[in-house]
N, C-alpha and C. Protein backbone atom coordinates (compact mmCIF):
# COMPACT_ATOMS: atom_id res chain seq x y z
N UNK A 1 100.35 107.51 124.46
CA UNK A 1 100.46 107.22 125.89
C UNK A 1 99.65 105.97 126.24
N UNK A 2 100.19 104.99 127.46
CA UNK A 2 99.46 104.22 127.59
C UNK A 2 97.99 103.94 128.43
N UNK A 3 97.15 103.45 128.37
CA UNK A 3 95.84 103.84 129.04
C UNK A 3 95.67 102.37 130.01
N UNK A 4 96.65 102.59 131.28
CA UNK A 4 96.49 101.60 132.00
C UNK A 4 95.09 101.48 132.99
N UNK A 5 94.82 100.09 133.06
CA UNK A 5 93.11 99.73 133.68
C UNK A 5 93.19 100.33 135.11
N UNK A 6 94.09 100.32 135.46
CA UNK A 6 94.48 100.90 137.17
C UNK A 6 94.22 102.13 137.23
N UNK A 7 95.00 103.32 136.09
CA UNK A 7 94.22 104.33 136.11
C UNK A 7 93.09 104.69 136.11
N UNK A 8 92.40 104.16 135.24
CA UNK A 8 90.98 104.14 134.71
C UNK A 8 90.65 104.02 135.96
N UNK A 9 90.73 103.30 136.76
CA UNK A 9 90.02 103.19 138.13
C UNK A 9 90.22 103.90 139.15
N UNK A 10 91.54 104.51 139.31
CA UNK A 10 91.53 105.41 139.95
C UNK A 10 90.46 106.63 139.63
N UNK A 11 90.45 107.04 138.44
CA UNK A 11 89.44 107.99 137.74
C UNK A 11 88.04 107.96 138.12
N UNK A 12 87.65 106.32 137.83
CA UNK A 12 86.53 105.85 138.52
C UNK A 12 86.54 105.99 139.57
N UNK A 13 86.83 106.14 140.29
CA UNK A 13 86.73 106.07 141.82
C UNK A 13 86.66 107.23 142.03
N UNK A 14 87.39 107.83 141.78
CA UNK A 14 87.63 109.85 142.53
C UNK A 14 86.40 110.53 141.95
N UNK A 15 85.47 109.73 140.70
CA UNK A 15 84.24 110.39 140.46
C UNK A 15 83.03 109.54 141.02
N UNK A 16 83.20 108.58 141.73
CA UNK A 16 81.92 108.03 142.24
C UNK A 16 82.24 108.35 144.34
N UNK A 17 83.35 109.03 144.36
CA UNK A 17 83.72 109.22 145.67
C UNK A 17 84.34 110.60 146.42
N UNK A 18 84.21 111.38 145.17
CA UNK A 18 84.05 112.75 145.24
C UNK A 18 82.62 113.31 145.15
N UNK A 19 102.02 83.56 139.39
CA UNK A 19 101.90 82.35 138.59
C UNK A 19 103.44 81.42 138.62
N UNK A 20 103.27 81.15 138.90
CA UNK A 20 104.43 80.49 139.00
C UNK A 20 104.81 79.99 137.80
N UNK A 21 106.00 79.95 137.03
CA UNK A 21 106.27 78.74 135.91
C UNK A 21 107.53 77.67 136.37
N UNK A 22 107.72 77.26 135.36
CA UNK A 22 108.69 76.04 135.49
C UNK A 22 109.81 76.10 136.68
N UNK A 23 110.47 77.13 136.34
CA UNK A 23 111.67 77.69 136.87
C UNK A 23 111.61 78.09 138.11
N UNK A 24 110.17 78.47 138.83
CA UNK A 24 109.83 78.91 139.86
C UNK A 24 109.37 80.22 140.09
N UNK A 25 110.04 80.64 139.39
CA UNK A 25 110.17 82.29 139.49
C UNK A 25 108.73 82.84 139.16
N UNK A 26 108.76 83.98 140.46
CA UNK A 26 107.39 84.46 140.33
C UNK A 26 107.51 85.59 140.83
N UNK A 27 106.59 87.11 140.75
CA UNK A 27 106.61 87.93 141.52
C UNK A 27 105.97 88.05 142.37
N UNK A 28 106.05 88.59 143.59
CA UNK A 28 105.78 88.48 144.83
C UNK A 28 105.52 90.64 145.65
N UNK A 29 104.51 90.75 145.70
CA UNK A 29 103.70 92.28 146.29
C UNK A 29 105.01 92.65 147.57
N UNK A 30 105.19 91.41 147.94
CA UNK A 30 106.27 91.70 149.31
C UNK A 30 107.51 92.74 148.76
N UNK A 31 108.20 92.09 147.42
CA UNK A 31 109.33 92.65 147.13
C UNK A 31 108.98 93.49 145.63
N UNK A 32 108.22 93.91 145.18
CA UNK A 32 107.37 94.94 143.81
C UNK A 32 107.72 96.01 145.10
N UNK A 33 108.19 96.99 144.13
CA UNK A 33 108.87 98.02 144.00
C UNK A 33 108.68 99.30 142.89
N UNK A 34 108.05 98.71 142.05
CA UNK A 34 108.03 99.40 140.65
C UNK A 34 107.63 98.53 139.78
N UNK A 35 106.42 99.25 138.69
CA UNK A 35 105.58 98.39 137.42
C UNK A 35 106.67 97.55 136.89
N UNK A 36 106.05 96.31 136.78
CA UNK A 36 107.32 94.85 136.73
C UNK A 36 106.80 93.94 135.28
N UNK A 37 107.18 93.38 135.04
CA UNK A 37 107.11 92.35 134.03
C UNK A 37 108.07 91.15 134.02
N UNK A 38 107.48 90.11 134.21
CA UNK A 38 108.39 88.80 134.21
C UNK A 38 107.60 87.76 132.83
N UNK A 39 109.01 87.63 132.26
CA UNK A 39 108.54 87.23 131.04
C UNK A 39 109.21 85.66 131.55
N UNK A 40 108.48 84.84 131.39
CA UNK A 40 108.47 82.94 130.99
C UNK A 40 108.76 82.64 129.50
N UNK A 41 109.58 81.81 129.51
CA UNK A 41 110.56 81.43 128.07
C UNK A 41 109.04 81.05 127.34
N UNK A 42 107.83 80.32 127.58
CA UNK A 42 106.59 79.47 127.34
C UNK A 42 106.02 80.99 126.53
N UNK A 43 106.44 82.47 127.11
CA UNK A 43 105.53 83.14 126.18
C UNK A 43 104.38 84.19 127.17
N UNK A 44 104.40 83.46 127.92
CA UNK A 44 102.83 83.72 129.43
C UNK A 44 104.15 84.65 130.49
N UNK A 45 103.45 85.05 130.76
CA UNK A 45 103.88 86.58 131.86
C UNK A 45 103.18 86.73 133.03
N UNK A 46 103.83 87.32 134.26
CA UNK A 46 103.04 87.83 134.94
C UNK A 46 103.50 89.80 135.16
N UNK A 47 102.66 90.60 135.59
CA UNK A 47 102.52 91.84 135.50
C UNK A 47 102.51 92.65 137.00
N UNK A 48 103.63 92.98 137.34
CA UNK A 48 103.66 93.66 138.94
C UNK A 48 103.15 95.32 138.62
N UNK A 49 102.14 95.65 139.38
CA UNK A 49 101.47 97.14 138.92
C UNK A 49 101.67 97.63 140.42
N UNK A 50 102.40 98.87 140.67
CA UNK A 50 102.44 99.46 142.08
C UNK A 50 101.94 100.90 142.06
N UNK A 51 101.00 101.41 142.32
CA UNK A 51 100.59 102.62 142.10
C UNK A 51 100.30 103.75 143.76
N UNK A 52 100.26 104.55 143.56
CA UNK A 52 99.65 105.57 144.15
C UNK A 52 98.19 105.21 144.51
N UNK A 53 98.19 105.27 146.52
CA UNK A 53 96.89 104.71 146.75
C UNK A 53 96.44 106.27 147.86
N UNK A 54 96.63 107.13 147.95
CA UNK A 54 96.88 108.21 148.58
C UNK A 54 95.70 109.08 148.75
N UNK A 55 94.38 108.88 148.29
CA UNK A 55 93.09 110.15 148.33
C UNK A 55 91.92 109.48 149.34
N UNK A 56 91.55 110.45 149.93
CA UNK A 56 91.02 109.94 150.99
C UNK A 56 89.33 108.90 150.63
N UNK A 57 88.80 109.31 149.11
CA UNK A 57 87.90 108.92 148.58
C UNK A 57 88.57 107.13 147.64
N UNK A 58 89.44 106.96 147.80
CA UNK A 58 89.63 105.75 147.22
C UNK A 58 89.23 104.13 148.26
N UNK A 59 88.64 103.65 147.69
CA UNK A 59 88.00 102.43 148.78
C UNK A 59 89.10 101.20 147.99
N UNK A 60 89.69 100.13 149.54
CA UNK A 60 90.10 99.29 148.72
C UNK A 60 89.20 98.04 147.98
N UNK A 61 88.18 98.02 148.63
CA UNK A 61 87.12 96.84 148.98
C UNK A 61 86.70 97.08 146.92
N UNK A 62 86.28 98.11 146.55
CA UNK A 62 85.94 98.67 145.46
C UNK A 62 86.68 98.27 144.70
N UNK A 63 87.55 99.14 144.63
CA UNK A 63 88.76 98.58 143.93
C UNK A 63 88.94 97.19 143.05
N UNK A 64 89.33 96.63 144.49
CA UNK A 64 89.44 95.04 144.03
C UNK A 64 88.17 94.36 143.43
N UNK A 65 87.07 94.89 143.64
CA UNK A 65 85.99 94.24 143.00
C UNK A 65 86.21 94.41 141.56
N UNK A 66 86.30 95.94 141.50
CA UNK A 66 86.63 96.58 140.27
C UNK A 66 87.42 95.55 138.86
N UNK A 67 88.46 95.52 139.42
CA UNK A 67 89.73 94.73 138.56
C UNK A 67 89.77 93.24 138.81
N UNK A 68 88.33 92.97 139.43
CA UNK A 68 87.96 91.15 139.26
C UNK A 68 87.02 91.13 138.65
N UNK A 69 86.26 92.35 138.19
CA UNK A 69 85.35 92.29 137.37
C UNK A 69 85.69 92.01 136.11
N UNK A 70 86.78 93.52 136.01
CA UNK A 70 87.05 93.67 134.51
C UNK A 70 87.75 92.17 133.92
N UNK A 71 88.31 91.50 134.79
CA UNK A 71 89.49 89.82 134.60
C UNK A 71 88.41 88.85 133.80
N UNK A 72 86.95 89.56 134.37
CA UNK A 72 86.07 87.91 134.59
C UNK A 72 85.71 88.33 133.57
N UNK A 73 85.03 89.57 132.71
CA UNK A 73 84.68 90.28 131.59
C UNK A 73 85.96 89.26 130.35
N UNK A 74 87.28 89.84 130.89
CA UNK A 74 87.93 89.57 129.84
C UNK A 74 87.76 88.36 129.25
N UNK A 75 88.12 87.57 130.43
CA UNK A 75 87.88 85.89 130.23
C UNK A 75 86.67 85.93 129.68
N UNK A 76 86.14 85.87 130.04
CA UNK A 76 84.48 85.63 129.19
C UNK A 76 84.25 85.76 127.99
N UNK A 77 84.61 86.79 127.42
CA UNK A 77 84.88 87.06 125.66
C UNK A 77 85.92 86.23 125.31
N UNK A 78 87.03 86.20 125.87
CA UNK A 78 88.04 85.48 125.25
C UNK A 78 87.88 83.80 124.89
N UNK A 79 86.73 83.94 125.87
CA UNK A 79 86.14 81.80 126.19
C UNK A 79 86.94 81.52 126.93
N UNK A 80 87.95 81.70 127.59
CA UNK A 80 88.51 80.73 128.50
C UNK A 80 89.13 81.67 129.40
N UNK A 81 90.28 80.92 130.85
CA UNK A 81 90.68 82.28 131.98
C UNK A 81 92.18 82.02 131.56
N UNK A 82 92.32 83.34 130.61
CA UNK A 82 94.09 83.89 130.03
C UNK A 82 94.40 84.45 131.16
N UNK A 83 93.68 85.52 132.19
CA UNK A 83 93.91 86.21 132.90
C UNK A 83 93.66 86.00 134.23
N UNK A 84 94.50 85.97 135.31
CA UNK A 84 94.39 85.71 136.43
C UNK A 84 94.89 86.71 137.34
N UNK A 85 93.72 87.17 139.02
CA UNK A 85 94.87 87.75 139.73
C UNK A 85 95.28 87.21 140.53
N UNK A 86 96.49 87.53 140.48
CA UNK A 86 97.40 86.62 141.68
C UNK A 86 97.43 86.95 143.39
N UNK A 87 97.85 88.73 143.39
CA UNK A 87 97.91 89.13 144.31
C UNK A 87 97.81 90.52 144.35
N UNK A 88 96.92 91.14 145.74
CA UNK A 88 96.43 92.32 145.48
C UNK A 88 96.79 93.03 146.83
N UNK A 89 97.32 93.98 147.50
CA UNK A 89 97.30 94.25 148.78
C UNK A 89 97.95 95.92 148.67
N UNK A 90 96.51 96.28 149.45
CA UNK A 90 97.04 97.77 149.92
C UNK A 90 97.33 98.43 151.18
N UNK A 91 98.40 98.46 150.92
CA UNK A 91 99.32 99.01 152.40
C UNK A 91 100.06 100.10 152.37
N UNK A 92 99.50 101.15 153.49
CA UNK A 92 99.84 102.12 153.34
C UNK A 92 99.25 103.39 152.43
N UNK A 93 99.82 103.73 151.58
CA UNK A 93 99.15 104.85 150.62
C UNK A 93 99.95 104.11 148.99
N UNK A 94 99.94 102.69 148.89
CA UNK A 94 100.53 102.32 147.58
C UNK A 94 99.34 101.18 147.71
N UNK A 95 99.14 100.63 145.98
CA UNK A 95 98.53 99.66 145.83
C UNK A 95 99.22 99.02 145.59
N UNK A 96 99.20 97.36 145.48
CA UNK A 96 100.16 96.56 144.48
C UNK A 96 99.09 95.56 143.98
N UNK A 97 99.31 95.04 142.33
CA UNK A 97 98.60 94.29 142.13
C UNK A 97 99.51 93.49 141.13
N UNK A 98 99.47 92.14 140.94
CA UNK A 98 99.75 90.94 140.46
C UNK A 98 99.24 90.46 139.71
N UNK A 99 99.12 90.42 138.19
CA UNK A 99 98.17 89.96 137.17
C UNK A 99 98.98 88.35 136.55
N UNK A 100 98.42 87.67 136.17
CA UNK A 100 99.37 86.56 135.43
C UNK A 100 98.44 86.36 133.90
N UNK A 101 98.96 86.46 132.85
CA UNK A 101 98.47 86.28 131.47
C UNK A 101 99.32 85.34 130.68
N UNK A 102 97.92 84.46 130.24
CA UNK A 102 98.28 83.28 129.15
C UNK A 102 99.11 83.38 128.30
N UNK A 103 99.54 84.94 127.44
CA UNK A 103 100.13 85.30 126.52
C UNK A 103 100.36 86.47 126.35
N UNK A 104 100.84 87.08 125.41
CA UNK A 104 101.17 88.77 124.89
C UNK A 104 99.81 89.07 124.65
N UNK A 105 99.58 88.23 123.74
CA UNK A 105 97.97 89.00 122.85
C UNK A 105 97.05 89.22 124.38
N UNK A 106 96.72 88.39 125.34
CA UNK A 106 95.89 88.85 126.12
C UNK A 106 96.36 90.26 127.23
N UNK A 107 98.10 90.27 127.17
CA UNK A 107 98.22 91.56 128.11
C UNK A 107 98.13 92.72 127.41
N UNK A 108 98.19 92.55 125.90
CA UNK A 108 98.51 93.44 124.82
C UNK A 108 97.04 94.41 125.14
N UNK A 109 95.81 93.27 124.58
CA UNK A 109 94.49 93.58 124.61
C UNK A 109 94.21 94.49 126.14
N UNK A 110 94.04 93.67 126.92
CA UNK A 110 93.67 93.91 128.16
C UNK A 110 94.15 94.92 128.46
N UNK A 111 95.06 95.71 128.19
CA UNK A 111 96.11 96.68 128.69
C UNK A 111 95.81 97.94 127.90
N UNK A 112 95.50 97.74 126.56
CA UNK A 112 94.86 98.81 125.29
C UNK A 112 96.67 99.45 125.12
N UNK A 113 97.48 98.63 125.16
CA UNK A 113 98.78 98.76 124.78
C UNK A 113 99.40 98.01 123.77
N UNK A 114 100.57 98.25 123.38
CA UNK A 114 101.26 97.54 122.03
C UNK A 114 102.20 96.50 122.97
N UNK A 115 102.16 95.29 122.62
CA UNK A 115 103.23 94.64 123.36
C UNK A 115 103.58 92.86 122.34
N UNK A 116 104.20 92.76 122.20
CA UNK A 116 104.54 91.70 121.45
C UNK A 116 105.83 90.66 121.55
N UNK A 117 105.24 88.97 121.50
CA UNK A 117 106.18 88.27 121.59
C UNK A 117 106.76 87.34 120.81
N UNK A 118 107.11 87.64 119.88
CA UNK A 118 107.61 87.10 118.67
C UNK A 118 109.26 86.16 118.59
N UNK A 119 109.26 85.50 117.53
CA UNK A 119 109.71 84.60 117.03
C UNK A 119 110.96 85.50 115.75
N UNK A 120 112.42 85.23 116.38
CA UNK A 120 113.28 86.03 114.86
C UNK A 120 112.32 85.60 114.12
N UNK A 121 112.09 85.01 113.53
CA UNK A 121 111.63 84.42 111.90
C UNK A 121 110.34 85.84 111.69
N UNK A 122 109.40 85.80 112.89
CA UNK A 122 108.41 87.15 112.57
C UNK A 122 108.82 88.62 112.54
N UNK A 123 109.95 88.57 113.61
CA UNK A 123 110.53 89.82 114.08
C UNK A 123 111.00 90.18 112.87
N UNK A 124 111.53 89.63 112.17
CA UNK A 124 112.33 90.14 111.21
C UNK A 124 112.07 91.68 110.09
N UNK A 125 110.53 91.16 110.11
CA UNK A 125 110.02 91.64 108.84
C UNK A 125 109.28 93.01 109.91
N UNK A 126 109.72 92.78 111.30
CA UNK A 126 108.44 93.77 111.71
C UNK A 126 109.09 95.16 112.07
N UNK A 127 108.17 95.81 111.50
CA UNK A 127 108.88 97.67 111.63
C UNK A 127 109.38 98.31 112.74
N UNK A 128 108.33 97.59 113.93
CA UNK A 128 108.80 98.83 115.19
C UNK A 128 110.20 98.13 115.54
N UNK A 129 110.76 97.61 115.42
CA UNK A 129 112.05 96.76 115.60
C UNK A 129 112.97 97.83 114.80
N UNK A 130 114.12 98.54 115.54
CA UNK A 130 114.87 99.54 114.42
C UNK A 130 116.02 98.99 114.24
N UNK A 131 116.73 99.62 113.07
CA UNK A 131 117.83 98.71 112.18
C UNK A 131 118.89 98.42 113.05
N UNK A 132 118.98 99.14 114.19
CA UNK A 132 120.53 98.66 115.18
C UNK A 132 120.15 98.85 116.33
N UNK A 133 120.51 97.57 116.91
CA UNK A 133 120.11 97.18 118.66
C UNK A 133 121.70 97.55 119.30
N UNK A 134 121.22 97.14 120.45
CA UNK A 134 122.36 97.32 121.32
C UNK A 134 122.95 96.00 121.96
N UNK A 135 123.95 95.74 121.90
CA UNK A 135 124.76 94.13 122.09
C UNK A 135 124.67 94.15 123.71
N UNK A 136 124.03 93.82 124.64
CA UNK A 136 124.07 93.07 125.63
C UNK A 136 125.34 92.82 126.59
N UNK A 137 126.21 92.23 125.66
CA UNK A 137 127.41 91.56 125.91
C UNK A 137 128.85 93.10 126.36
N UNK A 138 128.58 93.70 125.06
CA UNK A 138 129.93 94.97 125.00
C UNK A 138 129.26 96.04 124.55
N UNK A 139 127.96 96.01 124.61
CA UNK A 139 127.33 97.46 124.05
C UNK A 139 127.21 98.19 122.81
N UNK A 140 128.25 97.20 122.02
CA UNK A 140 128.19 97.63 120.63
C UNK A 140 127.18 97.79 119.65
N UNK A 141 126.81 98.27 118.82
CA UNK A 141 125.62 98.50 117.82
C UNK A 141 125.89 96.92 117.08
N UNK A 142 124.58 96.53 116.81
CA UNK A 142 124.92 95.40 115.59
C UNK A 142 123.70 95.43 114.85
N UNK A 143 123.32 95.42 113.69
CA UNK A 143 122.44 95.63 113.04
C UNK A 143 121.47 94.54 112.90
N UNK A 144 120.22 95.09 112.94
CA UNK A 144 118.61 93.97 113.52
C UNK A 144 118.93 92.39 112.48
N UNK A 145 119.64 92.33 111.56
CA UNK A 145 119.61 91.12 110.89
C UNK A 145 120.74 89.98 111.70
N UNK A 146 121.71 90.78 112.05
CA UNK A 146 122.96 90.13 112.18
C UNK A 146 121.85 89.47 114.51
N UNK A 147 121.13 90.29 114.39
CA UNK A 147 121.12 90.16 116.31
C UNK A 147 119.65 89.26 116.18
N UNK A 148 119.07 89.02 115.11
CA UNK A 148 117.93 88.46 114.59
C UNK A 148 118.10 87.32 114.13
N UNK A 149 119.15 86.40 114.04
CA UNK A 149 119.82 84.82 113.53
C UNK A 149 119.45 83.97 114.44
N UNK A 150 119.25 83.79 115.55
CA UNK A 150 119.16 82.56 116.19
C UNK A 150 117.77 82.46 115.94
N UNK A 151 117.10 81.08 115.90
CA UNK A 151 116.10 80.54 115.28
C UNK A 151 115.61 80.58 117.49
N UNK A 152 116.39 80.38 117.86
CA UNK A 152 115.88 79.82 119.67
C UNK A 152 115.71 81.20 120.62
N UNK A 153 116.17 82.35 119.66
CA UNK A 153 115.66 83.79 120.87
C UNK A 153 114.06 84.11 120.83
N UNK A 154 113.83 84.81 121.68
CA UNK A 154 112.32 84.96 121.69
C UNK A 154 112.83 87.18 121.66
N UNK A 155 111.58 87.61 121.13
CA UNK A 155 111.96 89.25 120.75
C UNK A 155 110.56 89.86 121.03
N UNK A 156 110.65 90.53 122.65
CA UNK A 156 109.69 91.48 123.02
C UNK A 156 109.66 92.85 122.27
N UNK A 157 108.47 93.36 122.18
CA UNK A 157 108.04 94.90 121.17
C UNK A 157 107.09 95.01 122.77
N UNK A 158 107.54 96.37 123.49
CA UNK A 158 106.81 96.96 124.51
C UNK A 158 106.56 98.49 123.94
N UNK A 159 105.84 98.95 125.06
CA UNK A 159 105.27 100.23 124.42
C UNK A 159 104.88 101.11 125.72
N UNK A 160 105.38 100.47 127.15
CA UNK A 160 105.47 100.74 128.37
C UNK A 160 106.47 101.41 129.20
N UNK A 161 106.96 101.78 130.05
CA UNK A 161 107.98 102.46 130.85
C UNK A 161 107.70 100.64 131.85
N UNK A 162 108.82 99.92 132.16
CA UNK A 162 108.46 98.92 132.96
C UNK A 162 109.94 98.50 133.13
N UNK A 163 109.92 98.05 134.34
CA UNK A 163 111.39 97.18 134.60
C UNK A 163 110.82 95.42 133.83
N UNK A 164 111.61 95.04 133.21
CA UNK A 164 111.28 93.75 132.48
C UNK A 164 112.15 93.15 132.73
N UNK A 165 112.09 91.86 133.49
CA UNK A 165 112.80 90.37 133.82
C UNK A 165 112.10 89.33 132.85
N UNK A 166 113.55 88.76 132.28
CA UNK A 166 112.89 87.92 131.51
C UNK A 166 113.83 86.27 131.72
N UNK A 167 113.07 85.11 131.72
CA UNK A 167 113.12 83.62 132.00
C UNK A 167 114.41 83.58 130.75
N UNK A 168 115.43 83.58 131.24
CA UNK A 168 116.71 83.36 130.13
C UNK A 168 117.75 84.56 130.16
N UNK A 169 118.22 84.54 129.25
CA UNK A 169 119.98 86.00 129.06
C UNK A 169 119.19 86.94 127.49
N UNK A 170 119.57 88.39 128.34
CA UNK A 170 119.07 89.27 127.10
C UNK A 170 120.36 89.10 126.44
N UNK A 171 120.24 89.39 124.98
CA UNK A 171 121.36 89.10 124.25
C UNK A 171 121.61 90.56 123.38
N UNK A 172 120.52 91.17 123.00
CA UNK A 172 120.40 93.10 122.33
C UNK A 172 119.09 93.32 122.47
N UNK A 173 119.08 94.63 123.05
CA UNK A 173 118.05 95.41 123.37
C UNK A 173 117.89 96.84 122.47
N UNK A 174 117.18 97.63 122.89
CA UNK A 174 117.35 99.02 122.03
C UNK A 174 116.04 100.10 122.99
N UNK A 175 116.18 100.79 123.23
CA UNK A 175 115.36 101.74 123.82
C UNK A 175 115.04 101.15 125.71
N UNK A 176 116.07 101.11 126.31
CA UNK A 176 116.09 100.12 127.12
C UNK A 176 117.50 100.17 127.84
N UNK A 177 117.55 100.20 129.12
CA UNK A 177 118.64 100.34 130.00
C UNK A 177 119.02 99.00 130.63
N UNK A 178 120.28 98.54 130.40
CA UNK A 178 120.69 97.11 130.18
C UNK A 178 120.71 97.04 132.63
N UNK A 179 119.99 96.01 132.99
CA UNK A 179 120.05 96.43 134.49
C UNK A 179 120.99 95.09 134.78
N UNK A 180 121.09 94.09 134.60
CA UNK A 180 121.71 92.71 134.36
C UNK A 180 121.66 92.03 133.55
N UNK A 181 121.68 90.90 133.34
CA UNK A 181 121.78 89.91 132.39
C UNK A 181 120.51 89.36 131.63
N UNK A 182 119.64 89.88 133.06
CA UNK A 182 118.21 89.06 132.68
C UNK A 182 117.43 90.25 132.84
N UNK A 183 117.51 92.03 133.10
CA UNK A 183 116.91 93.02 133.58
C UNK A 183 117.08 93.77 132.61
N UNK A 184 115.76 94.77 132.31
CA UNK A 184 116.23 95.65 131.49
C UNK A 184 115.17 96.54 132.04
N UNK A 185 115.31 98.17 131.90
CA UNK A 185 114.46 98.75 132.01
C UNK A 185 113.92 99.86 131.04
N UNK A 186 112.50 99.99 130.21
CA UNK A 186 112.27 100.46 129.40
C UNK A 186 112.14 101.71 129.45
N UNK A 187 112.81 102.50 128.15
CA UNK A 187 112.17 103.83 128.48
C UNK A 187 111.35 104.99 127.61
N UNK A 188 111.57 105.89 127.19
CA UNK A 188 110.19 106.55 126.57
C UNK A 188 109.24 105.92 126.16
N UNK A 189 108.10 106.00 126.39
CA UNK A 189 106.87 105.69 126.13
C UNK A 189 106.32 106.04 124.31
N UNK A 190 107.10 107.14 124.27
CA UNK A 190 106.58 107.18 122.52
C UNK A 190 107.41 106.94 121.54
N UNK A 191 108.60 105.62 122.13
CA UNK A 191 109.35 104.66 121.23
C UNK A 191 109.27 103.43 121.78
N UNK A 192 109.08 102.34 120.67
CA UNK A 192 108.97 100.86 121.51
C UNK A 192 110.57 100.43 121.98
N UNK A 193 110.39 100.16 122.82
CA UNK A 193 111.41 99.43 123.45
C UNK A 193 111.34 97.81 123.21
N UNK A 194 112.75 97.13 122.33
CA UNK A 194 113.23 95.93 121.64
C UNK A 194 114.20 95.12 123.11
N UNK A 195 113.60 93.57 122.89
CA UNK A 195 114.30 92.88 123.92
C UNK A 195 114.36 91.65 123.55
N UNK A 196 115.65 90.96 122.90
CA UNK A 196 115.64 89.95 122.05
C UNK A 196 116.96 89.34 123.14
N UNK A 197 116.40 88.23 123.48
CA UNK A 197 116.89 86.94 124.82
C UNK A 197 116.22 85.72 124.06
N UNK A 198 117.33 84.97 124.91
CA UNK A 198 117.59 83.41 124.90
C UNK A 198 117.14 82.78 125.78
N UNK A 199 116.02 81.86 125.59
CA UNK A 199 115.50 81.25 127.03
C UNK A 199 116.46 80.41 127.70
């Protein structure tokens, strides 16, 4: 299961109280709806987190200190700022928060989750990737070598329940509900979900 930092803080709390890229495209707290992921062809992501803000002991002021702490922590070990927040606003009885990361490895880390953005040429050889994806196009099965040829796709390994938009056309997925062209939404948590697109 995954051990998201948002929880953790909720936890914390109930016991101390008891990016834009090229293309434009960015997520925005106004229209987050549900834990988001927007993947940039460059590799760098940003992370829409919408949670349950509902107990009468939860402070927002806290909170947000909370998850600018842990950002400035990260950065700091890492030597430089991978991690940024973008946007934070609680309204109502929901939180929403907006993370933007330099790369996989820093949402991977930061997150204490499996998440990966690889290159066919790496994908190839890598296990959680299973022998037959799902074709994009007509739904057909095609096997990980034959959907693994283009030298120019980029191939996400998640390990999350997340709606995932990604900068380009998914081309085969696998553990993963095809939502459009560029949408997919992941599902069981104790199988990785495969997302191999064309920027």
């Amino acid at each position: 299961m995954r051990q998201r930092k948002l929880c953790a803080v909720f936890l914390l709390l109930s016991l101390v109280f008891t990016g834009c890229n090229s293309n434009g495209e960015s997520l925005s707290v106004g229209e987050l709806k549900e834990n988001t992921l927007l993947v940039y062809k460059e590799g760098n992501l940003q992370e829409g987190i919408v949670e349950d803000f509902d107990k009468s002991y939860y402070n927002q002021s806290t909170l947000e200190k909370y998850i600018e702490k842990e950002i400035e922590d990260y950065n700091t070990k890492a030597g430089k700022k991978v991690i940024k927040k973008k946007s934070y606003v609680v309204k109502g009885k929901e939180v929403k928060l907006i993370l933007s990361y330099k790369d996989f490895k820093s949402y991977s880390k930061f997150n204490n989750i499996t998440a990966d953005y690889l290159t066919p040429e790496k994908a190839r050889e890598n296990k959680k990737i299973p022998e037959l994806l799902v074709d994009a196009g007509d739904s057909s099965l095609v096997k990980k070598v034959a959907a693994l040829k283009g030298d120019g796709y980029r191939v996400l390994i998640l390990s999350d329940e997340y709606h995932v938009t990604v900068s380009g056309r998914i081309l085969y997925y696998s553990n993963a509900a095809l939502l459009n062209g560029k949408s997919v939404q992941t599902l069981d948590e104790e199988k990785y979900s495969v997302v191999v697109y064309k920027p």
